[in-house]
PDB file of N, CA and C in Angstrom:
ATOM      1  N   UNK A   1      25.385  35.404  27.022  1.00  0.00           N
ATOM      2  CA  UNK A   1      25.955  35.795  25.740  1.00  0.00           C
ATOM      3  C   UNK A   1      25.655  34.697  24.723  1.00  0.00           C
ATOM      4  N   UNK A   2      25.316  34.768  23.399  1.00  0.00           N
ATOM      5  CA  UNK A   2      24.862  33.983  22.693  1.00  0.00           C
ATOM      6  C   UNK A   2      26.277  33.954  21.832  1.00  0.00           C
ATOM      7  N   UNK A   3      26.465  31.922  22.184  1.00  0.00           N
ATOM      8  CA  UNK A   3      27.631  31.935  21.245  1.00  0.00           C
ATOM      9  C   UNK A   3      27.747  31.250  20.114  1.00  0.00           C
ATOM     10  N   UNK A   4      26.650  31.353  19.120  1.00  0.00           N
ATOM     11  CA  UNK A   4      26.576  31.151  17.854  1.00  0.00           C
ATOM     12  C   UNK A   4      26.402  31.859  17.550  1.00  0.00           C
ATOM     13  N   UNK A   5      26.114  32.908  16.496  1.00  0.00           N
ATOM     14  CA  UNK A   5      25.328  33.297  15.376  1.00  0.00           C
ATOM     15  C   UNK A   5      25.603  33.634  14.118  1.00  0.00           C
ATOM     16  N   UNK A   6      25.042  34.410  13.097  1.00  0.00           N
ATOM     17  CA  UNK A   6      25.231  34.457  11.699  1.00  0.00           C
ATOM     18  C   UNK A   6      25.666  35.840  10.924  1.00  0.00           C
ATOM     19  N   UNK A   7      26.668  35.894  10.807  1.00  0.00           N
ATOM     20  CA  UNK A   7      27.170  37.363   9.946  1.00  0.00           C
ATOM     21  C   UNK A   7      27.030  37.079   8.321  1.00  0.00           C
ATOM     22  N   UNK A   8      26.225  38.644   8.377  1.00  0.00           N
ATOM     23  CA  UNK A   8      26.300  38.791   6.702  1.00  0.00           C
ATOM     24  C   UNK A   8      26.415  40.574   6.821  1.00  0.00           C
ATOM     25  N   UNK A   9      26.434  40.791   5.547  1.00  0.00           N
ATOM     26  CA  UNK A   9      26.352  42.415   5.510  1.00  0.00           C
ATOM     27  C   UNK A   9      25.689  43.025   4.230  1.00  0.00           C
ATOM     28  N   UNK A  10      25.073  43.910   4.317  1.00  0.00           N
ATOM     29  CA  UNK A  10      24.184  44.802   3.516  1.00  0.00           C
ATOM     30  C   UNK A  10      24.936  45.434   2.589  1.00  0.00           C
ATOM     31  N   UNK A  11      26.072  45.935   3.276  1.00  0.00           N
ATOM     32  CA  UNK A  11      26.892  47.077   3.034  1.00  0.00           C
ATOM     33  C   UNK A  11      28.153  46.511   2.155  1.00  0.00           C
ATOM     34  N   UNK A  12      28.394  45.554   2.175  1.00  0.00           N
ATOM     35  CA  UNK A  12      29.924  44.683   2.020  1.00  0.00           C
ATOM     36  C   UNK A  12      29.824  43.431   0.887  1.00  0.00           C
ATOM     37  N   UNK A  13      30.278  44.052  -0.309  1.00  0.00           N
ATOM     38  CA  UNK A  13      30.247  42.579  -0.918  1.00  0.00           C
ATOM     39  C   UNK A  13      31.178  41.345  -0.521  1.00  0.00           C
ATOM     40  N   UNK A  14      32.225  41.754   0.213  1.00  0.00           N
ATOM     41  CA  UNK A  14      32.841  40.435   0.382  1.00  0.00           C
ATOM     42  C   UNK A  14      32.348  39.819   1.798  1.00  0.00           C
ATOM     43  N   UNK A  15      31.048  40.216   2.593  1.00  0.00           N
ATOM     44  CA  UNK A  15      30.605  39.811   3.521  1.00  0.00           C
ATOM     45  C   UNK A  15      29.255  40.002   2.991  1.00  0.00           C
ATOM     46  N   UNK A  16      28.524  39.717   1.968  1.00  0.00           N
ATOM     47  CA  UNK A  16      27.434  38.992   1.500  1.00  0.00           C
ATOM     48  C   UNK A  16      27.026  38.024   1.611  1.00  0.00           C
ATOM     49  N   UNK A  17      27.574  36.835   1.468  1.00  0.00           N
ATOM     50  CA  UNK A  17      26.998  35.784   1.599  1.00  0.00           C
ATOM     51  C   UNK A  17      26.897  35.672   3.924  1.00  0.00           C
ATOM     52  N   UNK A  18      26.672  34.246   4.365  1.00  0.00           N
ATOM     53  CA  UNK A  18      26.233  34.182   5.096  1.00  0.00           C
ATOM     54  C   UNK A  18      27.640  33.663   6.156  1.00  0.00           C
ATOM     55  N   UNK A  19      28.212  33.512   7.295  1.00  0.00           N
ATOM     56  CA  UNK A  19      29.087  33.262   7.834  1.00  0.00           C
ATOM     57  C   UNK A  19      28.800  32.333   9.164  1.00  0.00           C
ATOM     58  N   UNK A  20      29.171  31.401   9.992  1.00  0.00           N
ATOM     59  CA  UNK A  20      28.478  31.119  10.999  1.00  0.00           C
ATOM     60  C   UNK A  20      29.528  31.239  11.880  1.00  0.00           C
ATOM     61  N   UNK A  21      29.506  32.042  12.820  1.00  0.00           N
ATOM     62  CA  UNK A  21      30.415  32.897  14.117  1.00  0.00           C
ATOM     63  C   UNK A  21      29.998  31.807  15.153  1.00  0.00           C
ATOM     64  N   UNK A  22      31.215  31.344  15.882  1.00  0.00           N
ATOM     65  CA  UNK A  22      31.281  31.040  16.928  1.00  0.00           C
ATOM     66  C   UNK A  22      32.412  31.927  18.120  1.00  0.00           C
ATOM     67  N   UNK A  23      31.535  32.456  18.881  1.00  0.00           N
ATOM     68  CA  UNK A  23      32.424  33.210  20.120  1.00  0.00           C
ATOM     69  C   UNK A  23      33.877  32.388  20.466  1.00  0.00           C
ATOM     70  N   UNK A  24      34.937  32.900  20.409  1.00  0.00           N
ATOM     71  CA  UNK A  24      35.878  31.974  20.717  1.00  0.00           C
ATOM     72  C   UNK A  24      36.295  32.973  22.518  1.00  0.00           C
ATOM     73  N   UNK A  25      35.776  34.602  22.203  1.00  0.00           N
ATOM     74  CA  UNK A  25      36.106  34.860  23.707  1.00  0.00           C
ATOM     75  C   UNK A  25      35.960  36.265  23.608  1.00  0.00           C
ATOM     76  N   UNK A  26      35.836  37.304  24.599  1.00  0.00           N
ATOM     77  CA  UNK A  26      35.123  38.825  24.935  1.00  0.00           C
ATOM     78  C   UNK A  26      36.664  39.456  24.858  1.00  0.00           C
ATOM     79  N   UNK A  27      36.489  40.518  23.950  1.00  0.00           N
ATOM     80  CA  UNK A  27      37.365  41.329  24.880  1.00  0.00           C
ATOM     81  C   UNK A  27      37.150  42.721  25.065  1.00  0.00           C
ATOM     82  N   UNK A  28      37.881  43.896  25.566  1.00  0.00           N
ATOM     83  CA  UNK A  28      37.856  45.034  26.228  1.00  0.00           C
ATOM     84  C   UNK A  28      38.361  45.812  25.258  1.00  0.00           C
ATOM     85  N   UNK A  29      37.594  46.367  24.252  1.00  0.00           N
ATOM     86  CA  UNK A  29      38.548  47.827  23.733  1.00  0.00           C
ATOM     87  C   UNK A  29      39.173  48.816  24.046  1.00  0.00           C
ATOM     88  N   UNK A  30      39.931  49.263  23.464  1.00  0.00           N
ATOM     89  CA  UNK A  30      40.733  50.307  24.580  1.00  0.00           C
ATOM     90  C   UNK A  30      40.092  51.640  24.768  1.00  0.00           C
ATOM     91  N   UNK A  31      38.667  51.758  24.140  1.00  0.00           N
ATOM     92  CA  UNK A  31      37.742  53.135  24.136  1.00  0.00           C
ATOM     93  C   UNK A  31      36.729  51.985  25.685  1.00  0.00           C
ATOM     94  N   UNK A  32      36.767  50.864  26.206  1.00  0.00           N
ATOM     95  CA  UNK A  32      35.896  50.388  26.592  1.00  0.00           C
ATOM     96  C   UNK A  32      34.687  49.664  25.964  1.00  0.00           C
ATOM     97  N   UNK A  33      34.952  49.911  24.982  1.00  0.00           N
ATOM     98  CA  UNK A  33      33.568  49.035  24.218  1.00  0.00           C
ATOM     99  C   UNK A  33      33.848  47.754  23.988  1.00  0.00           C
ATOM    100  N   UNK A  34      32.857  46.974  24.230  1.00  0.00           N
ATOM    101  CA  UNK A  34      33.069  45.525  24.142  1.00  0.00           C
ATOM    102  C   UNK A  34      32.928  44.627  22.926  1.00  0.00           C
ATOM    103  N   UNK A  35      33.962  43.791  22.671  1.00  0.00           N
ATOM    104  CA  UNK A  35      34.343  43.361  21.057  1.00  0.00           C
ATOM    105  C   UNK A  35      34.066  41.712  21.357  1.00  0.00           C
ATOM    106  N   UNK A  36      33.676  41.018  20.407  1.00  0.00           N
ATOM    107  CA  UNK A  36      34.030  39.257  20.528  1.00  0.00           C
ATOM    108  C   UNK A  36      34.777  39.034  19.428  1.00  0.00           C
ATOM    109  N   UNK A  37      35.804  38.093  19.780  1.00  0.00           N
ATOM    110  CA  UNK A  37      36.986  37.513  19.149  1.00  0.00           C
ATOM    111  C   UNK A  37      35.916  36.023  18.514  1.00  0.00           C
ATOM    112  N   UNK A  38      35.857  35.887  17.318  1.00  0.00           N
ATOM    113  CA  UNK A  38      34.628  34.746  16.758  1.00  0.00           C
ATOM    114  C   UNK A  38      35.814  34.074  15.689  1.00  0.00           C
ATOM    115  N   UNK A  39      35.881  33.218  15.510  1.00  0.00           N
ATOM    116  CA  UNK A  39      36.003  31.897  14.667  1.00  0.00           C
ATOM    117  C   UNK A  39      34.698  31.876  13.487  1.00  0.00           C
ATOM    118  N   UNK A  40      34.949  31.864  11.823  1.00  0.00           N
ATOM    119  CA  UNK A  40      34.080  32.169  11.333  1.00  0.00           C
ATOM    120  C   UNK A  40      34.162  30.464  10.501  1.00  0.00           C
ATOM    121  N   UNK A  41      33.089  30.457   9.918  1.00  0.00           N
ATOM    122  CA  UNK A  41      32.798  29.230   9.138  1.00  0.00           C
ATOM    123  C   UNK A  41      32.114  29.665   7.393  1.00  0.00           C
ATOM    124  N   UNK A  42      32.050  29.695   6.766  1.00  0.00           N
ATOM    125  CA  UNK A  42      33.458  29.278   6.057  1.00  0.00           C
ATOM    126  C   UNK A  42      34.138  30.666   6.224  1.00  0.00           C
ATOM    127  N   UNK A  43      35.799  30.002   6.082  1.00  0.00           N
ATOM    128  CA  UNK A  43      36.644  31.087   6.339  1.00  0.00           C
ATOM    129  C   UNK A  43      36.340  31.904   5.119  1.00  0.00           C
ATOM    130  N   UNK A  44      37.004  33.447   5.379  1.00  0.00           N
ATOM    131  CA  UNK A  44      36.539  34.145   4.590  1.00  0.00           C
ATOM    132  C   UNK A  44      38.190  34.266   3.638  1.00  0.00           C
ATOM    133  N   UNK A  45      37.674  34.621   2.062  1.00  0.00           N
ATOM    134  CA  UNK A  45      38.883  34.727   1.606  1.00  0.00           C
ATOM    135  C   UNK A  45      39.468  36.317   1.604  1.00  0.00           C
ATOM    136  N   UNK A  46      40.940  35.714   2.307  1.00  0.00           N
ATOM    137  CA  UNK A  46      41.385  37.355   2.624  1.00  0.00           C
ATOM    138  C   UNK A  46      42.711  37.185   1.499  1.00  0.00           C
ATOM    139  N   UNK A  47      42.757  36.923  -0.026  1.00  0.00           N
ATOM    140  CA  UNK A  47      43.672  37.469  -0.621  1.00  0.00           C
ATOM    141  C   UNK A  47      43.775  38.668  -0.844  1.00  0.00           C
ATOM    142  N   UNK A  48      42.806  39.857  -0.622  1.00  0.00           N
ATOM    143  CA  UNK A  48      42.754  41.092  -1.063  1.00  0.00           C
ATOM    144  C   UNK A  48      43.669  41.292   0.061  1.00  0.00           C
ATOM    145  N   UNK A  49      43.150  40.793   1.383  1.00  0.00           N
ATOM    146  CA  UNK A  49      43.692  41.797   2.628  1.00  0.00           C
ATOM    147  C   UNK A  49      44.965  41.291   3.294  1.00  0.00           C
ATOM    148  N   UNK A  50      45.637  40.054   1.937  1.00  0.00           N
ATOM    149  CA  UNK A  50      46.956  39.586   2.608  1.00  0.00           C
ATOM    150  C   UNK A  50      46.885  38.482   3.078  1.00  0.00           C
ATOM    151  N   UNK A  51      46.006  37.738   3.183  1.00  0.00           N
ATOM    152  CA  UNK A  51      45.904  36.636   3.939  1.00  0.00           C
ATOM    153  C   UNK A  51      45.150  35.406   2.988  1.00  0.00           C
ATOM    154  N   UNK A  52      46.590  34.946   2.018  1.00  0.00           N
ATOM    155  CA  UNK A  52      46.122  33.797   1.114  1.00  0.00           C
ATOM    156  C   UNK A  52      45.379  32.637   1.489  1.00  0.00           C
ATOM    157  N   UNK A  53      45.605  32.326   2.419  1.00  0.00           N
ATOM    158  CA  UNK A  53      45.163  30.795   3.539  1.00  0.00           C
ATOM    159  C   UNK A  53      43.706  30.935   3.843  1.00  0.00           C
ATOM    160  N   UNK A  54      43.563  32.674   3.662  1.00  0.00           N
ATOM    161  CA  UNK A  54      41.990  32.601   4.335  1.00  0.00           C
ATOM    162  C   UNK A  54      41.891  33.161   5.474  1.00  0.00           C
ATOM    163  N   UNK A  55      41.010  33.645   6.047  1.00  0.00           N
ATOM    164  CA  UNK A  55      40.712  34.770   7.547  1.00  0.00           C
ATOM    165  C   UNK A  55      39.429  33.662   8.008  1.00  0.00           C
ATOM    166  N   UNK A  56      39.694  32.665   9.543  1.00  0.00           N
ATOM    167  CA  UNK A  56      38.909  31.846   9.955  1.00  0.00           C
ATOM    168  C   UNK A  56      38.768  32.692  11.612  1.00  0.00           C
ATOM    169  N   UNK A  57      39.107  34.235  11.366  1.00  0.00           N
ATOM    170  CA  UNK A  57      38.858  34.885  12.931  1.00  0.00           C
ATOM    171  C   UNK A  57      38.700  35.733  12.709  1.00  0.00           C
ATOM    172  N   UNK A  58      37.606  36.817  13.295  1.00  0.00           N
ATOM    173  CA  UNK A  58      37.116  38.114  13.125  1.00  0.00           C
ATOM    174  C   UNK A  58      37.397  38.881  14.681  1.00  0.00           C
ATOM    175  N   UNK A  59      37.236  40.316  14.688  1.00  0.00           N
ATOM    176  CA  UNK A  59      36.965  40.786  15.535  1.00  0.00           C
ATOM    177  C   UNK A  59      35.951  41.585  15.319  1.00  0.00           C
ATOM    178  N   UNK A  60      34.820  41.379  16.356  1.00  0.00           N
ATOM    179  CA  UNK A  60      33.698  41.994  15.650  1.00  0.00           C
ATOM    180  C   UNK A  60      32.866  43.092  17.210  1.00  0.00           C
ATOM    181  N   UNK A  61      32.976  44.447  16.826  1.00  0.00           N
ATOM    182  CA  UNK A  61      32.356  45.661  17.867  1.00  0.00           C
ATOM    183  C   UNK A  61      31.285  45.728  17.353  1.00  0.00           C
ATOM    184  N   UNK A  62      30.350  46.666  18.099  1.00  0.00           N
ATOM    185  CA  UNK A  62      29.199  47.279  18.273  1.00  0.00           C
ATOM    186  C   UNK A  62      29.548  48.514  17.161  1.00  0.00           C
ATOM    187  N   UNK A  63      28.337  48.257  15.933  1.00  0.00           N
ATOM    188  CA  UNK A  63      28.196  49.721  15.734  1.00  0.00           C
ATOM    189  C   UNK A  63      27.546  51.109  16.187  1.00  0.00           C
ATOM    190  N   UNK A  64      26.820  50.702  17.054  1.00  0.00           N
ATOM    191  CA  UNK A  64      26.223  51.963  17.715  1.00  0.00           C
ATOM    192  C   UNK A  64      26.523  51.776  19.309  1.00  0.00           C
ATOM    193  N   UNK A  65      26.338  53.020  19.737  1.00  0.00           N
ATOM    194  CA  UNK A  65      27.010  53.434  20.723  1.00  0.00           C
ATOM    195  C   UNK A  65      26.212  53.314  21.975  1.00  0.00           C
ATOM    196  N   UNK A  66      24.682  52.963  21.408  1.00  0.00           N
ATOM    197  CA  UNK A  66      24.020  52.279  22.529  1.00  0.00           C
ATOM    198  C   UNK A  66      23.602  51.020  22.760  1.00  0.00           C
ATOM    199  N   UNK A  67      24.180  50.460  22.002  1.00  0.00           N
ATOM    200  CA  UNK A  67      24.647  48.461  22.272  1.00  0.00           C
ATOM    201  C   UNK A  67      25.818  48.394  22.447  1.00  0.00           C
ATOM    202  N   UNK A  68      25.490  47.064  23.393  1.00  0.00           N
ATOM    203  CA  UNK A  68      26.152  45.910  23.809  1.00  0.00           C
ATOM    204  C   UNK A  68      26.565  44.473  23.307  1.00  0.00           C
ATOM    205  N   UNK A  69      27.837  44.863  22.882  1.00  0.00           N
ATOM    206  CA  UNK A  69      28.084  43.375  22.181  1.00  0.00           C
ATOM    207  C   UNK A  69      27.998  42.248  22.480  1.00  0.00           C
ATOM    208  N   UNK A  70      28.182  42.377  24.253  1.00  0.00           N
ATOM    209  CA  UNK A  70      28.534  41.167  25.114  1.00  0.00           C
ATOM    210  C   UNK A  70      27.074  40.620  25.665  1.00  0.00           C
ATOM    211  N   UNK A  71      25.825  41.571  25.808  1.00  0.00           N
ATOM    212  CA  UNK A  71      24.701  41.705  25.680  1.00  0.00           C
ATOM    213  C   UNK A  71      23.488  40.897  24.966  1.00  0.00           C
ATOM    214  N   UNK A  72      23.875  41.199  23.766  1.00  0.00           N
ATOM    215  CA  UNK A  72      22.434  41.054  22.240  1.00  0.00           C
ATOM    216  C   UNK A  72      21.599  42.048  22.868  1.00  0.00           C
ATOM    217  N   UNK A  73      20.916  42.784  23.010  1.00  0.00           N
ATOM    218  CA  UNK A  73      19.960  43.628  23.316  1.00  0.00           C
ATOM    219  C   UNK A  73      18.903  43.081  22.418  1.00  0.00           C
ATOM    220  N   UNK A  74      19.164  42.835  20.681  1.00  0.00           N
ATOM    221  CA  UNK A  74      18.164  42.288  20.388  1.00  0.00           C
ATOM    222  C   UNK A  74      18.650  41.825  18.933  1.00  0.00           C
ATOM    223  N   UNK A  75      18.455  41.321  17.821  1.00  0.00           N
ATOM    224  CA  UNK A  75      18.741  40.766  16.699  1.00  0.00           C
ATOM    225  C   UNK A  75      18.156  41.249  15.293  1.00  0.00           C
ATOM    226  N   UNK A  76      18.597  42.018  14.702  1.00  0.00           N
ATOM    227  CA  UNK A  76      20.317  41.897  14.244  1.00  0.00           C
ATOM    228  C   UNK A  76      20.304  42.527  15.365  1.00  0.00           C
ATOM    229  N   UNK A  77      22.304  42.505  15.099  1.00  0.00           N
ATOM    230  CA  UNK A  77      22.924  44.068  15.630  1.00  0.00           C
ATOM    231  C   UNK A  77      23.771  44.408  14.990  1.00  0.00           C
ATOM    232  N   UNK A  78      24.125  45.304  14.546  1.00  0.00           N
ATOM    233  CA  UNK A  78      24.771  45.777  13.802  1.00  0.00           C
ATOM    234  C   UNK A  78      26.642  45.923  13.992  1.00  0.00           C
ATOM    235  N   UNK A  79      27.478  45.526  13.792  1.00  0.00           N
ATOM    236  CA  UNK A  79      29.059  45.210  13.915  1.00  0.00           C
ATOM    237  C   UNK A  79      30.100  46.183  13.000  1.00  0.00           C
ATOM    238  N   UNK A  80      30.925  46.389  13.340  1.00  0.00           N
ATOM    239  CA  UNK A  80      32.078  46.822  12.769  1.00  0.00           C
ATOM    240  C   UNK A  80      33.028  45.303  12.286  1.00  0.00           C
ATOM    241  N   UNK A  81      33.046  45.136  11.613  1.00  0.00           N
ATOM    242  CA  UNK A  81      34.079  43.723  11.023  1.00  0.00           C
ATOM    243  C   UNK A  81      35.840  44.130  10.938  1.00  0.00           C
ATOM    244  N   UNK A  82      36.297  43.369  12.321  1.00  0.00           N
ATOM    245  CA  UNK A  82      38.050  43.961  12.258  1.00  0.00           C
ATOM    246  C   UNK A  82      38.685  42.450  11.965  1.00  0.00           C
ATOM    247  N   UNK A  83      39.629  42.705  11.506  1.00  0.00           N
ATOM    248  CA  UNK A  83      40.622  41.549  11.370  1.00  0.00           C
ATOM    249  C   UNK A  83      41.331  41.438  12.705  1.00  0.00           C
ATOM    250  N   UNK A  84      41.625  40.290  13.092  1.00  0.00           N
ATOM    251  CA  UNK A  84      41.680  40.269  14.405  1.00  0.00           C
ATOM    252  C   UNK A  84      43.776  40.408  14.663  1.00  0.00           C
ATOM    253  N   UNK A  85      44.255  40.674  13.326  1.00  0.00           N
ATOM    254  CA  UNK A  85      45.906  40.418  13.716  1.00  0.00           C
ATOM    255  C   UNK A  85      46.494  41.490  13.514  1.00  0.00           C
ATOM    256  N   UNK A  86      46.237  42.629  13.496  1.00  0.00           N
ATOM    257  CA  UNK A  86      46.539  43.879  13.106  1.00  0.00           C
ATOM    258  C   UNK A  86      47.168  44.294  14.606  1.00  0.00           C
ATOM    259  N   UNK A  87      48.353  44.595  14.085  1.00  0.00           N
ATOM    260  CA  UNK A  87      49.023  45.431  15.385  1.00  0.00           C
ATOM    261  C   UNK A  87      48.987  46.815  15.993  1.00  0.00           C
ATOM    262  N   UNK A  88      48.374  47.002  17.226  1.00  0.00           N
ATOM    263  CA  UNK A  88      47.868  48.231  16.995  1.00  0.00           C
ATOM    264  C   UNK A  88      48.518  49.090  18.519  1.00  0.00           C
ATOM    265  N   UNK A  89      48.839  50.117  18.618  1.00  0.00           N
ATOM    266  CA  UNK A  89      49.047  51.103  19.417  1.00  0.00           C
ATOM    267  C   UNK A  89      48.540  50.937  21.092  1.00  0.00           C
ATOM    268  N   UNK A  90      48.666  51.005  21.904  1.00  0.00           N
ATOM    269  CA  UNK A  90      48.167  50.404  22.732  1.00  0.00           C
ATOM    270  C   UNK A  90      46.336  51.189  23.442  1.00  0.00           C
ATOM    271  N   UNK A  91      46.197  52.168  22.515  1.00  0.00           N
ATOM    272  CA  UNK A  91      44.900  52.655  23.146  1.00  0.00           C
ATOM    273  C   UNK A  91      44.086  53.126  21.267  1.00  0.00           C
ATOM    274  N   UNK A  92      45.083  52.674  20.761  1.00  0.00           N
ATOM    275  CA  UNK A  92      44.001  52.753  18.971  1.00  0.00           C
ATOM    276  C   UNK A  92      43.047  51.727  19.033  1.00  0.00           C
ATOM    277  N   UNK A  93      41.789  52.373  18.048  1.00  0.00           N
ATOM    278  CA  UNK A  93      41.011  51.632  18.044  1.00  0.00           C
ATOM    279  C   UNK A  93      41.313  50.432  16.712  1.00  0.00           C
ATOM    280  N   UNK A  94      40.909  49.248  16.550  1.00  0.00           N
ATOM    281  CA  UNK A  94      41.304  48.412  15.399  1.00  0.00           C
ATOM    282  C   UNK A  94      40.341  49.066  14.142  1.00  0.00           C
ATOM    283  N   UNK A  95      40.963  49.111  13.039  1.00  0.00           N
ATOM    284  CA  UNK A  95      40.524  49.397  11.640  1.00  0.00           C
ATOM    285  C   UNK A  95      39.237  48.830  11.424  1.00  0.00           C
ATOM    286  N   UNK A  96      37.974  48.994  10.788  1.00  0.00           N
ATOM    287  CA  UNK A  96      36.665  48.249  10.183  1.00  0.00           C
ATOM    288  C   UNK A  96      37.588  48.200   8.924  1.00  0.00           C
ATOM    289  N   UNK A  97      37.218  46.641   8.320  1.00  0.00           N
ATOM    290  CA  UNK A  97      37.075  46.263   7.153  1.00  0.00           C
ATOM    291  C   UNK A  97      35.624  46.412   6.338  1.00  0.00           C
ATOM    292  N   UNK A  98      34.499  46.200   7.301  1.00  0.00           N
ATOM    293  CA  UNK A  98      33.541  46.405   6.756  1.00  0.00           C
ATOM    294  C   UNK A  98      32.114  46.366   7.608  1.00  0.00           C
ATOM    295  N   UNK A  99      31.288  46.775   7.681  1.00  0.00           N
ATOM    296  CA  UNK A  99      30.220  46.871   8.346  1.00  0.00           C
ATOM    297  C   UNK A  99      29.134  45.717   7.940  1.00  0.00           C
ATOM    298  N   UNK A 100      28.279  45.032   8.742  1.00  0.00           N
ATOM    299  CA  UNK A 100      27.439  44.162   8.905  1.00  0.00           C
ATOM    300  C   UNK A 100      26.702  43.866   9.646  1.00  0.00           C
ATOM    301  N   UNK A 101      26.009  42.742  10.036  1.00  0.00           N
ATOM    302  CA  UNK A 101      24.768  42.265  10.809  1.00  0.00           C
ATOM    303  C   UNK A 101      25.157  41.156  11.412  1.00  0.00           C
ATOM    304  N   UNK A 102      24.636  41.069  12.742  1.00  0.00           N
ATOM    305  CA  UNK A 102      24.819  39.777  12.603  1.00  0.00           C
ATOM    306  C   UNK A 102      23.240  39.330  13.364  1.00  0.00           C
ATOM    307  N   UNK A 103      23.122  37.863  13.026  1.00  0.00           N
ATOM    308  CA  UNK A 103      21.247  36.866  12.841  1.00  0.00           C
ATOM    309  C   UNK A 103      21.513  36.128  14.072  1.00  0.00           C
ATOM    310  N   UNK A 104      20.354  35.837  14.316  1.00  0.00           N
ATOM    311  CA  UNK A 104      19.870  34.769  14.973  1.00  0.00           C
ATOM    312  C   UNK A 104      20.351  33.472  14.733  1.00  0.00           C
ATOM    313  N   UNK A 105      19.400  33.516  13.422  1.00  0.00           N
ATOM    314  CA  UNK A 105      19.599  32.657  12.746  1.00  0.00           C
ATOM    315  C   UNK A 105      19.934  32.644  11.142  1.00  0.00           C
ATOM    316  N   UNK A 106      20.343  31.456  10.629  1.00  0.00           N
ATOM    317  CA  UNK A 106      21.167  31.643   9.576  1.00  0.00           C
ATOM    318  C   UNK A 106      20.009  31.788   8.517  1.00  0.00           C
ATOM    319  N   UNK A 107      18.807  31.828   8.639  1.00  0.00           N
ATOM    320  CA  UNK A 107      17.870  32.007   7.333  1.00  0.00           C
ATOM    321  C   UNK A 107      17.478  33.313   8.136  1.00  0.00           C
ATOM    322  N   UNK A 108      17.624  33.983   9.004  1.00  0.00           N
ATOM    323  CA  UNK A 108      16.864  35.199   8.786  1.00  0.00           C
ATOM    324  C   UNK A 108      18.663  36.041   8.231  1.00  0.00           C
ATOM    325  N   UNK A 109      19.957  35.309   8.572  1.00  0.00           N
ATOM    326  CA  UNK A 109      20.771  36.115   7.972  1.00  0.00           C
ATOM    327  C   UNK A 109      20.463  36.264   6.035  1.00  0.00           C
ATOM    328  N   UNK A 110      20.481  34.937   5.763  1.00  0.00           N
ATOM    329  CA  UNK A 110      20.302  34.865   4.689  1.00  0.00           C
ATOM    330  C   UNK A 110      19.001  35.956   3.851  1.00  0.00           C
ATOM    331  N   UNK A 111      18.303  36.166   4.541  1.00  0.00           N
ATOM    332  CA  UNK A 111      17.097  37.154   4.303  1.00  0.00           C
ATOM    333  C   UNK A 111      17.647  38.817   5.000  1.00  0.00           C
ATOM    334  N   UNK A 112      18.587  38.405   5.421  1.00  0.00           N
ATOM    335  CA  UNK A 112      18.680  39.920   5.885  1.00  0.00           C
ATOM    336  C   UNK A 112      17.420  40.675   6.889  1.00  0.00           C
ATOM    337  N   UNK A 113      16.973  39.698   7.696  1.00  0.00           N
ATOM    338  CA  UNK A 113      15.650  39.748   8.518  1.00  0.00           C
ATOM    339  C   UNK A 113      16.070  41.363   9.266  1.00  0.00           C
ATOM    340  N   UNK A 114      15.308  42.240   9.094  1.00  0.00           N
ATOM    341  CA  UNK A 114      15.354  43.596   9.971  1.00  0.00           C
ATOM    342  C   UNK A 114      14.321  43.540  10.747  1.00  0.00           C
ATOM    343  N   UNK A 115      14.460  44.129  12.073  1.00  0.00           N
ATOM    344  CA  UNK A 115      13.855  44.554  13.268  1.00  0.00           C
ATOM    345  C   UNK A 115      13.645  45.878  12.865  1.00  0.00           C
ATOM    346  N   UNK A 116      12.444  46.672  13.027  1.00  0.00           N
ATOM    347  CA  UNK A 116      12.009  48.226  12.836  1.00  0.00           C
ATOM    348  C   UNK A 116      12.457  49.085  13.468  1.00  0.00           C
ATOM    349  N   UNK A 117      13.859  49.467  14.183  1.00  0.00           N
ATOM    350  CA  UNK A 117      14.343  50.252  15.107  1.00  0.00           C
ATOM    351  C   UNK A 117      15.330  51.371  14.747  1.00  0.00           C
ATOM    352  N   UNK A 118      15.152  52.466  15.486  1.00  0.00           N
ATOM    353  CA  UNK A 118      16.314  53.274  14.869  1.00  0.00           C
ATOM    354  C   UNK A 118      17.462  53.683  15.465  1.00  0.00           C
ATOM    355  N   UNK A 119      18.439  53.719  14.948  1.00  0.00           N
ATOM    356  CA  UNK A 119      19.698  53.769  15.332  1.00  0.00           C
ATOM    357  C   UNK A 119      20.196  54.765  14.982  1.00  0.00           C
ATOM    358  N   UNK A 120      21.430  54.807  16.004  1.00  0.00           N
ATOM    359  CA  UNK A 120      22.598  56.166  16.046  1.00  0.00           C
ATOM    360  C   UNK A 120      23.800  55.885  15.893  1.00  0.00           C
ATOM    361  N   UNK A 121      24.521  55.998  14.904  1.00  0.00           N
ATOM    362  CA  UNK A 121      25.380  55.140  14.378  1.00  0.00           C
ATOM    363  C   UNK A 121      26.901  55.891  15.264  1.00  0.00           C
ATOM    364  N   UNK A 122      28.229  54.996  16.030  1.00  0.00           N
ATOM    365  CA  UNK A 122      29.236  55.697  16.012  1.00  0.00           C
ATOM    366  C   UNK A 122      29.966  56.000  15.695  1.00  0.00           C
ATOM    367  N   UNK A 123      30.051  55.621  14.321  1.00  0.00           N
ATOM    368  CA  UNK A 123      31.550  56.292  13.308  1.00  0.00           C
ATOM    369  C   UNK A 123      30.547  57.259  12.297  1.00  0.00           C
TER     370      UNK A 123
END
């Protein structure tokens, strides 16, 4: 499992710029799909979403339904972006805040480096 890498998003202005994720640990969704609990650098500012101090932890799934988070199959891959403190039901899935990528490395995040592949998206 690769435990660095770089979140940005296409889709998301408040996940535009570049982020540097460190795995802090795996876990088990309650659909089975596999999520990493990441520590982000710089924290992100969550006054919109309640959180004046700043959001320095993500929870971040697979957006398609034939990757593996725990995996890389290959780079990007594409993520669902959850806040990781949300209290949730014991078999709900956690809310997306926003959809993204995550790099290799932090200049192909910064470039938004794409791989030519096509995908099947699950939401």
């Amino acid at each position: 499992m690769q435990e660095v890498f770089f979140l940005s998003s296409m889709d998301s202005k408040r996940f535009s710029s570049v982020f540097r994720c460190e795995v802090e640990r795996p876990i088990e969704l309650p659909n089975g799909h596999h999520a990493l609990m990441v520590s982000c650098d710089p924290p992100l500012n969550g006054q919109e979403l309640g959180h004046p101090l700043g959001i320095g932890e993500l929870l971040l799934w697979s957006r398609f339904e034939d990757e593996d988070l725990w995996t890389f199959p290959a780079f990007p891959h594409f993520v669902q972006i959850c806040l990781p403190d949300v209290d949730l039901p014991a078999h709900a899935m956690p809310s997306s805040i926003a959809w993204g990528e995550i790099y290799k490395t932090e200049a192909d995040a910064y470039a938004h480096e794409m791989s030519a592949r096509t995908r099947s998206s699950t939401t």
